[in-house]
C-alpha atoms as a PDB file:
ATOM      1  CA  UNK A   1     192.350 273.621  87.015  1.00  0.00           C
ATOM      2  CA  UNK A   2     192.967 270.444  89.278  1.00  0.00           C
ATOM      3  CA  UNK A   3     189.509 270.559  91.304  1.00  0.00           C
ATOM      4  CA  UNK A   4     190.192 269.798  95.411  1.00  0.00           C
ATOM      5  CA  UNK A   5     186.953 267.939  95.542  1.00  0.00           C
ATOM      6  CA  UNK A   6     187.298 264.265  96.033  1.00  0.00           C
ATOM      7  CA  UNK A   7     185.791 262.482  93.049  1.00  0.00           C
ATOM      8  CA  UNK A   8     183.691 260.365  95.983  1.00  0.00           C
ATOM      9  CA  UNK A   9     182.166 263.058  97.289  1.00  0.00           C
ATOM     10  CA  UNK A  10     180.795 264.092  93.702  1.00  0.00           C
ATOM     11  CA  UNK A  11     179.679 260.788  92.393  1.00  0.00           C
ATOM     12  CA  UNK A  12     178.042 260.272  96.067  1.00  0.00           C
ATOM     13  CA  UNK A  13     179.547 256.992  96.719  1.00  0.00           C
ATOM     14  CA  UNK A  14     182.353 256.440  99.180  1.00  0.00           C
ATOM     15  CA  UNK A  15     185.888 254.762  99.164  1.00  0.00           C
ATOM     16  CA  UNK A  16     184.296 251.291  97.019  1.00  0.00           C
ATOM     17  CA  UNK A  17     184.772 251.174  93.700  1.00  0.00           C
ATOM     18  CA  UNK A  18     183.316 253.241  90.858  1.00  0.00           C
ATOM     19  CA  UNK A  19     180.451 252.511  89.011  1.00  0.00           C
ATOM     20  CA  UNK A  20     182.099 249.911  86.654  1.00  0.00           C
ATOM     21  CA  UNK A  21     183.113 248.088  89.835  1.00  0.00           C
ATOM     22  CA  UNK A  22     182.408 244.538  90.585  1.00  0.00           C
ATOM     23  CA  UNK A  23     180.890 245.244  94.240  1.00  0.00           C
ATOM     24  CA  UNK A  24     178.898 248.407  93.117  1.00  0.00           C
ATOM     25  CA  UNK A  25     177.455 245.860  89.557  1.00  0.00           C
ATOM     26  CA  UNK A  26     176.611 243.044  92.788  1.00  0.00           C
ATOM     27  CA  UNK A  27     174.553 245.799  94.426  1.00  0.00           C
ATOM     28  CA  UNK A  28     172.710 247.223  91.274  1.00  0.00           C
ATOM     29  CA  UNK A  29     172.026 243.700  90.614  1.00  0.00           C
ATOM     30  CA  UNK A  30     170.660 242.902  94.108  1.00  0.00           C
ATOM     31  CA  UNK A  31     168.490 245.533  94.113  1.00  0.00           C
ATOM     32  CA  UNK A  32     166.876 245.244  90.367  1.00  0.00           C
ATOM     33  CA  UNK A  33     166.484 241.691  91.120  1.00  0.00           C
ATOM     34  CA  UNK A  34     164.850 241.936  94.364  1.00  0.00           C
ATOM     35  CA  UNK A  35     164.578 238.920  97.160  1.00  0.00           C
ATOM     36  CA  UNK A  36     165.464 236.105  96.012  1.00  0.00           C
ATOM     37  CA  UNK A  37     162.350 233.783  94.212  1.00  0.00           C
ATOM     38  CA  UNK A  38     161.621 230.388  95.696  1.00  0.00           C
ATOM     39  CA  UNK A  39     163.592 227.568  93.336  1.00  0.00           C
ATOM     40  CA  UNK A  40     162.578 226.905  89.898  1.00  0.00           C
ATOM     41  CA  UNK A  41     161.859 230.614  89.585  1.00  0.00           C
ATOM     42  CA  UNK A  42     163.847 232.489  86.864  1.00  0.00           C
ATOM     43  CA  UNK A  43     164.522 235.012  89.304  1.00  0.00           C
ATOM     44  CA  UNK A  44     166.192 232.702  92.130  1.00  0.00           C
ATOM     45  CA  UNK A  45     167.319 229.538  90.404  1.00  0.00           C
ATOM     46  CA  UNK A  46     170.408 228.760  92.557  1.00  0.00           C
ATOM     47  CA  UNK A  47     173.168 226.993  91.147  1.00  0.00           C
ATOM     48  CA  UNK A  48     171.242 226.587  87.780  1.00  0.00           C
ATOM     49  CA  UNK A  49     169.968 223.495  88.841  1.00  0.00           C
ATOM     50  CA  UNK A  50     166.864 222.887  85.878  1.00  0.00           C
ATOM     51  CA  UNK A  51     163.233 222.738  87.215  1.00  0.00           C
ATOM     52  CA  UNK A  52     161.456 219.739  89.124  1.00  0.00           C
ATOM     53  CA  UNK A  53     159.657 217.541  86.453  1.00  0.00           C
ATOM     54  CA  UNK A  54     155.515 217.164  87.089  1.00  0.00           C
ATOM     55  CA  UNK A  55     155.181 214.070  88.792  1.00  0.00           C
ATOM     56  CA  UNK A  56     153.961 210.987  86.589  1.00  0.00           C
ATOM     57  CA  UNK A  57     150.708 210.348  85.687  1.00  0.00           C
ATOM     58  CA  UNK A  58     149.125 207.336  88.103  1.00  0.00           C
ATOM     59  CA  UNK A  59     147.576 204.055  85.990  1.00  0.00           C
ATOM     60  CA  UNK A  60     143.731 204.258  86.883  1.00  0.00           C
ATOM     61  CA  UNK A  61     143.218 208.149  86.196  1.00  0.00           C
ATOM     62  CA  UNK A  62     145.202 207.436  82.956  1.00  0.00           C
ATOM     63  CA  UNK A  63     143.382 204.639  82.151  1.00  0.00           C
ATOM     64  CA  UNK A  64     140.132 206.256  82.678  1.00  0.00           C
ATOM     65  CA  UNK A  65     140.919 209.016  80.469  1.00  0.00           C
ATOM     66  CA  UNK A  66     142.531 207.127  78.039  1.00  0.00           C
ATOM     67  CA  UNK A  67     139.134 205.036  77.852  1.00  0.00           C
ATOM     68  CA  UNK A  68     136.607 207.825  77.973  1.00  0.00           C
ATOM     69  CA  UNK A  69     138.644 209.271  75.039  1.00  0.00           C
ATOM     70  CA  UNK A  70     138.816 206.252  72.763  1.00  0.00           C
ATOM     71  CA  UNK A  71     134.955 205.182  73.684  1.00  0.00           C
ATOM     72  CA  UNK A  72     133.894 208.664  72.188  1.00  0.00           C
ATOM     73  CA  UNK A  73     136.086 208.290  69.164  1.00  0.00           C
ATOM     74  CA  UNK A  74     134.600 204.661  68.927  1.00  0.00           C
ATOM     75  CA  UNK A  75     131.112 206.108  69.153  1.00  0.00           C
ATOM     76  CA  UNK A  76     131.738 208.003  66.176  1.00  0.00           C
ATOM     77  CA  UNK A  77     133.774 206.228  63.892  1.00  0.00           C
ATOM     78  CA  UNK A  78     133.173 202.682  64.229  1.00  0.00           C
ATOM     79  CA  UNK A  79     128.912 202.241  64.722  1.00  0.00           C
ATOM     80  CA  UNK A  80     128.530 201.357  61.212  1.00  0.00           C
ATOM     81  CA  UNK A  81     131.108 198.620  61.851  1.00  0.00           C
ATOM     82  CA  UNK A  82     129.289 197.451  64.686  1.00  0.00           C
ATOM     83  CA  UNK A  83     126.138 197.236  62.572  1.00  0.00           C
ATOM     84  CA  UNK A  84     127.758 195.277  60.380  1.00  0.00           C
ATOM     85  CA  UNK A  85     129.601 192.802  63.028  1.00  0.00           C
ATOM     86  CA  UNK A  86     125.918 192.134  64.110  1.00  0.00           C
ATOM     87  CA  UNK A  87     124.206 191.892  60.682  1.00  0.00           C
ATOM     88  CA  UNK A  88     127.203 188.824  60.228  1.00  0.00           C
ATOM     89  CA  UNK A  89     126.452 187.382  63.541  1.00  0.00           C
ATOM     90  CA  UNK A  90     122.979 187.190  62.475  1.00  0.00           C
ATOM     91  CA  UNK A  91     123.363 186.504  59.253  1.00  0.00           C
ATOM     92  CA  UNK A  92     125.203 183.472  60.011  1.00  0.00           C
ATOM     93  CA  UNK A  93     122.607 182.394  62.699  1.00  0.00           C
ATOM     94  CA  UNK A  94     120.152 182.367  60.049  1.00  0.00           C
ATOM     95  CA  UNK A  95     121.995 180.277  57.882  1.00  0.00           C
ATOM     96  CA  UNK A  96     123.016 177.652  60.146  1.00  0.00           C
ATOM     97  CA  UNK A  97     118.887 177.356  60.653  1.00  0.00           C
ATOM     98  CA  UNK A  98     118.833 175.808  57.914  1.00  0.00           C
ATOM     99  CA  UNK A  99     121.402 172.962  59.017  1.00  0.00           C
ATOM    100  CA  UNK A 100     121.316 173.085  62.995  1.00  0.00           C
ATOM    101  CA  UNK A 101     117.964 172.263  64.282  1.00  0.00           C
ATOM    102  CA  UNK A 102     118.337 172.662  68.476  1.00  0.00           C
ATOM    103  CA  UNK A 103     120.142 171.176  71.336  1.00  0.00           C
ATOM    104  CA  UNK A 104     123.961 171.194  72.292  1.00  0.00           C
ATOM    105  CA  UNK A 105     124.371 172.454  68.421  1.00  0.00           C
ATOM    106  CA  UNK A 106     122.301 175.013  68.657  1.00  0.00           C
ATOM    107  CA  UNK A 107     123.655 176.526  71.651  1.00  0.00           C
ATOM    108  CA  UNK A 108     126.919 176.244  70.378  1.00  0.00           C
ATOM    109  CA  UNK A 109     125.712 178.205  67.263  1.00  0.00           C
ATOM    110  CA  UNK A 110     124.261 181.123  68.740  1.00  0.00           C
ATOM    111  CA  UNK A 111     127.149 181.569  71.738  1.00  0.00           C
ATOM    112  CA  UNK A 112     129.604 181.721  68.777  1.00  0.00           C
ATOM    113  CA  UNK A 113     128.065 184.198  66.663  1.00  0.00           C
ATOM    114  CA  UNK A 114     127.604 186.100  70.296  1.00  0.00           C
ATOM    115  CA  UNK A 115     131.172 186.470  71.016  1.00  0.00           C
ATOM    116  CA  UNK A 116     131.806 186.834  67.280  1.00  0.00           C
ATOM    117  CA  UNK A 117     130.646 189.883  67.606  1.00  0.00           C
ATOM    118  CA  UNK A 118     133.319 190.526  70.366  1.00  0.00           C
ATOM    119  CA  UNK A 119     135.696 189.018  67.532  1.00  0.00           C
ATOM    120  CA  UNK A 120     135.270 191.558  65.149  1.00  0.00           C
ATOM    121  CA  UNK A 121     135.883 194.535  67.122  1.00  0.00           C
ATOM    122  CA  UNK A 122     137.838 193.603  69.683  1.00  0.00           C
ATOM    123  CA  UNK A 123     140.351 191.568  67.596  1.00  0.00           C
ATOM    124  CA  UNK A 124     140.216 193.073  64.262  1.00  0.00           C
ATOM    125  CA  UNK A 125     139.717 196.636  64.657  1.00  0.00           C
ATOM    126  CA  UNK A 126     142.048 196.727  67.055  1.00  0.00           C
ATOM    127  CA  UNK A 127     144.699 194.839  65.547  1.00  0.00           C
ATOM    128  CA  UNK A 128     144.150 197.583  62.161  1.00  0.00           C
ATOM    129  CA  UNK A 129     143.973 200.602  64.735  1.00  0.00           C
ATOM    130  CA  UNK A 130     147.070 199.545  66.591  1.00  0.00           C
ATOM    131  CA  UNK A 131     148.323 198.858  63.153  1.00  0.00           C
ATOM    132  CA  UNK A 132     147.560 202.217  61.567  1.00  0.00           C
ATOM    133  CA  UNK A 133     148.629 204.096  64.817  1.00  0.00           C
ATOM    134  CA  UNK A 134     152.617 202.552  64.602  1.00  0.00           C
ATOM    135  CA  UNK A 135     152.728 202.971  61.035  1.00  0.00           C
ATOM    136  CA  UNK A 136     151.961 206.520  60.799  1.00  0.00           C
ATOM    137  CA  UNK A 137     153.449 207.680  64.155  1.00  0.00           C
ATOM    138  CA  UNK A 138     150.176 208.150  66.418  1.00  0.00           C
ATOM    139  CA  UNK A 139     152.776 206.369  69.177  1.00  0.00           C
ATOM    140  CA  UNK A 140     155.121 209.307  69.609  1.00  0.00           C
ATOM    141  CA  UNK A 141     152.461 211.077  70.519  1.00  0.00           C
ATOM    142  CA  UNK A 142     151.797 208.751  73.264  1.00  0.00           C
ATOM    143  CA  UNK A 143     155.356 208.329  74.015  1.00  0.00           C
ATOM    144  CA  UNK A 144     155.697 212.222  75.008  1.00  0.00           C
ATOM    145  CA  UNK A 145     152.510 211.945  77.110  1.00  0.00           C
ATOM    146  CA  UNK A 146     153.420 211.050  81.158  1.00  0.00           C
ATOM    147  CA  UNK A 147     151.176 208.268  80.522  1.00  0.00           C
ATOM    148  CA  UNK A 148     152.136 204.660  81.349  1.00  0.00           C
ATOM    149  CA  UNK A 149     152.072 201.897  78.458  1.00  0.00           C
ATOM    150  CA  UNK A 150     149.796 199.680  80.427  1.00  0.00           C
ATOM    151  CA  UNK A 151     147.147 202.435  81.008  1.00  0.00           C
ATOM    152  CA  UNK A 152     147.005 203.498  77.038  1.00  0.00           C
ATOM    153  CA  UNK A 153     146.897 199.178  75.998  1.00  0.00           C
ATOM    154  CA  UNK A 154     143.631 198.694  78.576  1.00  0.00           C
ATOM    155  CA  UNK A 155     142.442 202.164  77.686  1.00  0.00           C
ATOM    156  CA  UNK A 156     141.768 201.660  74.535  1.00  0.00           C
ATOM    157  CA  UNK A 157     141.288 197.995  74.938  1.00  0.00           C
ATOM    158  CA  UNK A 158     138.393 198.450  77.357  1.00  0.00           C
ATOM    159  CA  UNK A 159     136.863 200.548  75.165  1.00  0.00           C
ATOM    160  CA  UNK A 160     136.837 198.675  72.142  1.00  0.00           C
ATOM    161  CA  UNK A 161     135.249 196.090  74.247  1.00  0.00           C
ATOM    162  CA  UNK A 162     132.780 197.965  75.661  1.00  0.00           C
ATOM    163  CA  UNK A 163     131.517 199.284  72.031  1.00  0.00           C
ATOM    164  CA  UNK A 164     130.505 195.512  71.469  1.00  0.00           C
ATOM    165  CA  UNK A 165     127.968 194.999  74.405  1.00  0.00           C
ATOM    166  CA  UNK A 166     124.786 196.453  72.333  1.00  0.00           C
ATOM    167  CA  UNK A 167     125.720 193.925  69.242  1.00  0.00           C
ATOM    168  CA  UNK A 168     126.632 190.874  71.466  1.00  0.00           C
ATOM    169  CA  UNK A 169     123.230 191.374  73.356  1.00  0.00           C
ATOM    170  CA  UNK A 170     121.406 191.752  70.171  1.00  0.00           C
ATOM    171  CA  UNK A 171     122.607 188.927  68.954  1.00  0.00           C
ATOM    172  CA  UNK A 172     121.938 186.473  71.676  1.00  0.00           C
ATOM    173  CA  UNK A 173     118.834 187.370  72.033  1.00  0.00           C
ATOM    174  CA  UNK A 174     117.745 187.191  68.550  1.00  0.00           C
ATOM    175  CA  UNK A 175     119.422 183.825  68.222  1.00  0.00           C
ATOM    176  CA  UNK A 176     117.948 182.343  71.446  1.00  0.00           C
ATOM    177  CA  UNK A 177     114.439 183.121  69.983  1.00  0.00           C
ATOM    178  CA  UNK A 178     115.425 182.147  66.298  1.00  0.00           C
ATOM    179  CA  UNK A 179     116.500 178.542  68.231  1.00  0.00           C
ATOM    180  CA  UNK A 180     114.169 178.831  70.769  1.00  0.00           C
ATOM    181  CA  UNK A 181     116.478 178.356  73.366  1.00  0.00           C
ATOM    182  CA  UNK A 182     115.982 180.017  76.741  1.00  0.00           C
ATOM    183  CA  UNK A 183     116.914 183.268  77.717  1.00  0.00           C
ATOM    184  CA  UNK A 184     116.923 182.794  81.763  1.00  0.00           C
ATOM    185  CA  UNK A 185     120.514 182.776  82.023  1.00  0.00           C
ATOM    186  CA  UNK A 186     121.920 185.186  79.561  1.00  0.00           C
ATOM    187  CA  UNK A 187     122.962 187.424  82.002  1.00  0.00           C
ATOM    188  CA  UNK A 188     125.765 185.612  82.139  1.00  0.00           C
ATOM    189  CA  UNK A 189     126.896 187.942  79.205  1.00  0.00           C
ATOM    190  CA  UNK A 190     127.871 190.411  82.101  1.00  0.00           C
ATOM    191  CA  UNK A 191     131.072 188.238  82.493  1.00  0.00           C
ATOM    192  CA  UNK A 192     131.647 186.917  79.200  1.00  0.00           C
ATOM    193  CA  UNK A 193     131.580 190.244  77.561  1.00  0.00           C
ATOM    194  CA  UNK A 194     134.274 191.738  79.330  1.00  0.00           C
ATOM    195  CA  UNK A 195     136.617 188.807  79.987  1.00  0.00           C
ATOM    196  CA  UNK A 196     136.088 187.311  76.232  1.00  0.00           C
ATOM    197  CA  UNK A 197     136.953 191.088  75.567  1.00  0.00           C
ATOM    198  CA  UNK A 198     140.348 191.158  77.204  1.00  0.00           C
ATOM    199  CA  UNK A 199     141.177 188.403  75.930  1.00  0.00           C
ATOM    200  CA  UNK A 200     140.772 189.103  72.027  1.00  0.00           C
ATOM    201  CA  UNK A 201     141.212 193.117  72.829  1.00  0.00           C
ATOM    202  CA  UNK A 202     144.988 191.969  74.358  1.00  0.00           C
ATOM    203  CA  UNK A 203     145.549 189.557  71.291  1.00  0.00           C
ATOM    204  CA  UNK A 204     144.210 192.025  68.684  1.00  0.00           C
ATOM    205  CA  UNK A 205     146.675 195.177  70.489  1.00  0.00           C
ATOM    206  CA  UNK A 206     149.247 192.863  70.673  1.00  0.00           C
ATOM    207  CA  UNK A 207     149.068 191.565  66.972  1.00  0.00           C
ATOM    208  CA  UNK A 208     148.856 195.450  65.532  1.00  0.00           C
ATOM    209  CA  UNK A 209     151.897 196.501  67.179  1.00  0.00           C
ATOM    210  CA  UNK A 210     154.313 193.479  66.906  1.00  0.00           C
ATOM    211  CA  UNK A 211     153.252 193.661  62.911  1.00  0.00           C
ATOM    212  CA  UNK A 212     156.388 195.018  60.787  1.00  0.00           C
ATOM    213  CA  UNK A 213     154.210 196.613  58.553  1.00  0.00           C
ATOM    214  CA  UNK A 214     150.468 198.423  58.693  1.00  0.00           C
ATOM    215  CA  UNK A 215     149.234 195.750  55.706  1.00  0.00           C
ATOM    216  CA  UNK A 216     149.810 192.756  57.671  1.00  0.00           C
ATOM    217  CA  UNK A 217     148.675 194.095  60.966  1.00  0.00           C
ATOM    218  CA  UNK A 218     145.073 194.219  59.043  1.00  0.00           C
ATOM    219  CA  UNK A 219     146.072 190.839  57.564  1.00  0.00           C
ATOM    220  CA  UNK A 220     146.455 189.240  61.057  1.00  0.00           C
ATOM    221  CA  UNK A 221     143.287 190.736  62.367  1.00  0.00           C
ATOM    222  CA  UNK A 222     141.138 189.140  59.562  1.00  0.00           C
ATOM    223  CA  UNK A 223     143.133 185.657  60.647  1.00  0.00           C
ATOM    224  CA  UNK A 224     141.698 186.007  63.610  1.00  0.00           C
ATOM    225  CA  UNK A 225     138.378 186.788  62.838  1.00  0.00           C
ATOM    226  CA  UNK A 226     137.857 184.046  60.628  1.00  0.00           C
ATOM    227  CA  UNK A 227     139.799 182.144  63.580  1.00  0.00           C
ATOM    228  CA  UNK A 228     136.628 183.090  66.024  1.00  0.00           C
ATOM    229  CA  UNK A 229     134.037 182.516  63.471  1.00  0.00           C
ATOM    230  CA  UNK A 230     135.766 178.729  62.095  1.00  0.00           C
ATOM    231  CA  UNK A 231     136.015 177.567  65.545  1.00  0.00           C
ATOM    232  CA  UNK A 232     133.475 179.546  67.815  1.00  0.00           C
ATOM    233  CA  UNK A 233     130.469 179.140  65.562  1.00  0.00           C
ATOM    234  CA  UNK A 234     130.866 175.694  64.354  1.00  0.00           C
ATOM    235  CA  UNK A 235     129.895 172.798  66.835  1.00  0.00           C
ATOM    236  CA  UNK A 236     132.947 171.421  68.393  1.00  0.00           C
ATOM    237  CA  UNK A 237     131.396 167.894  68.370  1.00  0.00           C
ATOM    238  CA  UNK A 238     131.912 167.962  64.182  1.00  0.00           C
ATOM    239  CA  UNK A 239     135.498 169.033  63.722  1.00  0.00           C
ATOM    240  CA  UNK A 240     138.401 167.305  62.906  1.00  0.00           C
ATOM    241  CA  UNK A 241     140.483 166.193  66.521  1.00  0.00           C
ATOM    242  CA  UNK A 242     143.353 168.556  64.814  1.00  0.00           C
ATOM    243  CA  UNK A 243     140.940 171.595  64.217  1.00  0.00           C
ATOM    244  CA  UNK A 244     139.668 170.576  68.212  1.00  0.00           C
ATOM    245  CA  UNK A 245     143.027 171.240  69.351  1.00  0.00           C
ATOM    246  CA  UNK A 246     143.501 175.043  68.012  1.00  0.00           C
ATOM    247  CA  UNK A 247     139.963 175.759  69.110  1.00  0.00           C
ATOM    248  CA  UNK A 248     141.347 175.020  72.573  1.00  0.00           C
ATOM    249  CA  UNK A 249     144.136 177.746  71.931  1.00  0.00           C
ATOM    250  CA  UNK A 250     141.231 180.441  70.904  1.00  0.00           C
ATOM    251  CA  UNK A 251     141.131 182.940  73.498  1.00  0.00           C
ATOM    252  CA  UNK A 252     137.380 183.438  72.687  1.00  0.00           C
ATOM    253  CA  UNK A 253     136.794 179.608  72.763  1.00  0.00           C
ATOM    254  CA  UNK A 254     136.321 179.711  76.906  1.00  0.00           C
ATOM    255  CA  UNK A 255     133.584 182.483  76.706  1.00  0.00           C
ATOM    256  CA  UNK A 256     131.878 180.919  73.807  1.00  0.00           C
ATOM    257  CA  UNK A 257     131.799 177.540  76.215  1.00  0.00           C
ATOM    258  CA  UNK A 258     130.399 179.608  78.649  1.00  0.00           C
ATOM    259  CA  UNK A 259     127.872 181.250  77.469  1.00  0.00           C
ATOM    260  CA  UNK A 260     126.549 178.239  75.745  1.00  0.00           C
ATOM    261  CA  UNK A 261     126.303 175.881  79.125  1.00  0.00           C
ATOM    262  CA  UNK A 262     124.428 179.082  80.000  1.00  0.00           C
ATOM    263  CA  UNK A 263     121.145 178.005  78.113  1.00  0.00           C
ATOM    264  CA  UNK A 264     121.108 174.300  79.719  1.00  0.00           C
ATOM    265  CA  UNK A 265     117.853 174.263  81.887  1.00  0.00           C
ATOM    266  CA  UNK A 266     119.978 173.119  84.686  1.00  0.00           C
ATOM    267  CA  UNK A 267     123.491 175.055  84.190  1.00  0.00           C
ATOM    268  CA  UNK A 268     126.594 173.605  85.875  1.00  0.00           C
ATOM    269  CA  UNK A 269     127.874 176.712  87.175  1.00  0.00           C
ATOM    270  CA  UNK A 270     130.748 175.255  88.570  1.00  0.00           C
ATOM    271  CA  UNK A 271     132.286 174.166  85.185  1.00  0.00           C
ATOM    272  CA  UNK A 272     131.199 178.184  83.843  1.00  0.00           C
ATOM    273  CA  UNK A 273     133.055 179.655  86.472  1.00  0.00           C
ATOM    274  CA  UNK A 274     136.034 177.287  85.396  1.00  0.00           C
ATOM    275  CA  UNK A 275     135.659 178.550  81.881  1.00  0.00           C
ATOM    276  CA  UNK A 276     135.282 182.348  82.754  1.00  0.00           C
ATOM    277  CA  UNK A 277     138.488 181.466  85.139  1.00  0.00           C
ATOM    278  CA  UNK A 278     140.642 180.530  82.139  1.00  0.00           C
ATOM    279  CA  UNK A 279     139.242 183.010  80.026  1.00  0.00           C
ATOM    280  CA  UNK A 280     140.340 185.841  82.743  1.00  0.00           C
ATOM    281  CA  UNK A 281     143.654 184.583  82.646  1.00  0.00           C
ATOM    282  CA  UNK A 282     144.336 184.437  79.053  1.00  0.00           C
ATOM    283  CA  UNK A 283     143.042 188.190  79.178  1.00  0.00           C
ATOM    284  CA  UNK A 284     145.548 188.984  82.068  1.00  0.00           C
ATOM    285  CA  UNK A 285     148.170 186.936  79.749  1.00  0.00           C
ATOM    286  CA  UNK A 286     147.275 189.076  76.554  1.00  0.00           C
ATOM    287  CA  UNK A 287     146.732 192.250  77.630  1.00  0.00           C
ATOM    288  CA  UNK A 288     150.623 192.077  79.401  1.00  0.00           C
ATOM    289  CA  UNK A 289     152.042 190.836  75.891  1.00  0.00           C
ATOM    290  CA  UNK A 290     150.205 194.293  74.244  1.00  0.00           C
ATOM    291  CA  UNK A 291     151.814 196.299  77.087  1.00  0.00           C
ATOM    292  CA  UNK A 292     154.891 194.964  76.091  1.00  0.00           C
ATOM    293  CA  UNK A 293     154.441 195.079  72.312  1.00  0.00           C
ATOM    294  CA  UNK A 294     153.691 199.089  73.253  1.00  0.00           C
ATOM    295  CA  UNK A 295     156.532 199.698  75.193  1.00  0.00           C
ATOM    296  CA  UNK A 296     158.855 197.996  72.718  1.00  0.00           C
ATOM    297  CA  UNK A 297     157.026 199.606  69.471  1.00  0.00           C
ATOM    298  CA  UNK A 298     157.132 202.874  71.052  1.00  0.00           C
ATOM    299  CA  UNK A 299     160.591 203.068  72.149  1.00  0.00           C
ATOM    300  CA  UNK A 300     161.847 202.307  68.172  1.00  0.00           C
END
């Protein structure tokens, strides 16, 4: 029997479309979903346009964190190197006793084996870190971190730098009284520390990531270490013109210079600054070739 009931009426809509309909679907839609969310919400992404990124990461918070990071890891895994950086440094102090007696010799003896020190950790641990990081991918991990280049290179070079204050002070001191040279003036080491630091940090990052291969990144930080310890211990006065000339290409040389016009009675402390000067730029200079060598090792 043909019912007289409009089929409206029964479903309790009115003349729109049934329930299948495109305008009724809109409205079941609209009200399951609610008000639309602000953007980037699942619920009211207009247009489909993808989420705002986080914003990236500013240099000096990353830095800091980068450095407080690799200072603890230092802490732990590299003291018994630093024992044995300063055992060498004095070590070789006590055996040029036996040949150096006192004067411009003897400071030159005991600023090298100071910055030596600096040398052996800032140079060549960091040259085999940086080394060992590219060659078994530690840099992708720092590639997918918002963190700019520059702020993971002084990061970690800062803190490698930083590890060798306890050894370099140890070491001055015992060679000033081993000499018996004065010990007024060594707080000069405030500035050489950290500026003979950049300086072999940046060339020690810089050789570990421009290295092809893991083997000779620890090959070129031994080079340099015997480098520092060739031409920053030994007097300058007894080598070879030649040998004179690469010594002046040392980034270390300018601290070591420094440090030992430190123990003069009567310092020239205009010819220190000049030394710290140079040895601030060649830090500037080497630390911007590491941030480089990073941003060109990390992007292969």
């Amino acid at each position: 029997m043909t019912s007289i009931v409009p089929a409206e009426a029964v479903s309790g809509r009115d003349g729109r479309e049934g329930a299948g309909g495109p305008e009724s679907a809109a409205g079941c839609a609209t009200r399951s979903a609610g008000p639309p969310g602000p953007a980037g919400d699942d619920g009211g992404v207009q247009g489909g346009a993808p989420a705002p990124l986080a914003p990236r990461a500013r240099l000096f918070p990353s830095l800091a964190a980068v450095y407080r990071a690799q200072l603890s890891r230092a802490r732990v895994a590299r003291i018994p190197l630093l024992f044995v950086a300063t055992f060498q440094s004095v070590g070789i102090m006590v055996l040029m006793r036996g040949v150096v007696d006192g004067g411009s010799e003897a400071r030159a003896v005991v600023a090298g084996s100071s910055v030596l020190v600096v040398a052996f950790v800032a140079l060549n641990l960091l040259a085999q870190y940086f080394g060992q990081l590219r060659a078994g991918g530690g840099l992708d991990h720092y590639a997918t971190l918002p963190v700019p280049p520059a702020a993971v290179v002084l990061g970690t070079a800062g803190a490698y730098a930083s590890f060798t204050v306890p050894g370099t002070i140890v070491t001055a001191v015992t060679g000033s009284v081993l000499f018996g040279l004065p010990m007024t003036h060594l707080w000069v080491l405030v500035a050489v520390i950290p500026l003979s630091g950049a300086a072999l940090s940046g060339l020690g990052a810089a050789l570990g990531l421009l290295a092809p291969r893991q083997e000779l990144a620890t090959l070129l930080g031994q080079l340099g270490m015997s480098a520092a310890l060739l031409l920053g211990v030994l007097p300058a006065a007894r080598l070879p013109e030649p040998i004179g000339w690469a010594r002046d290409l040392l980034p270390s040389t300018y601290g070591v210079e420094a440090l030992s016009r430190s123990f003069d009675a009567h310092p020239d402390w205009a010819v220190v600054a000049v030394d710290l000067a140079v040895c601030a730029a060649v830090g500037v200079l080497s630390l911007a070739v590491a941030a480089w060598a990073y941003r060109r090792a990390a992007v292969r």
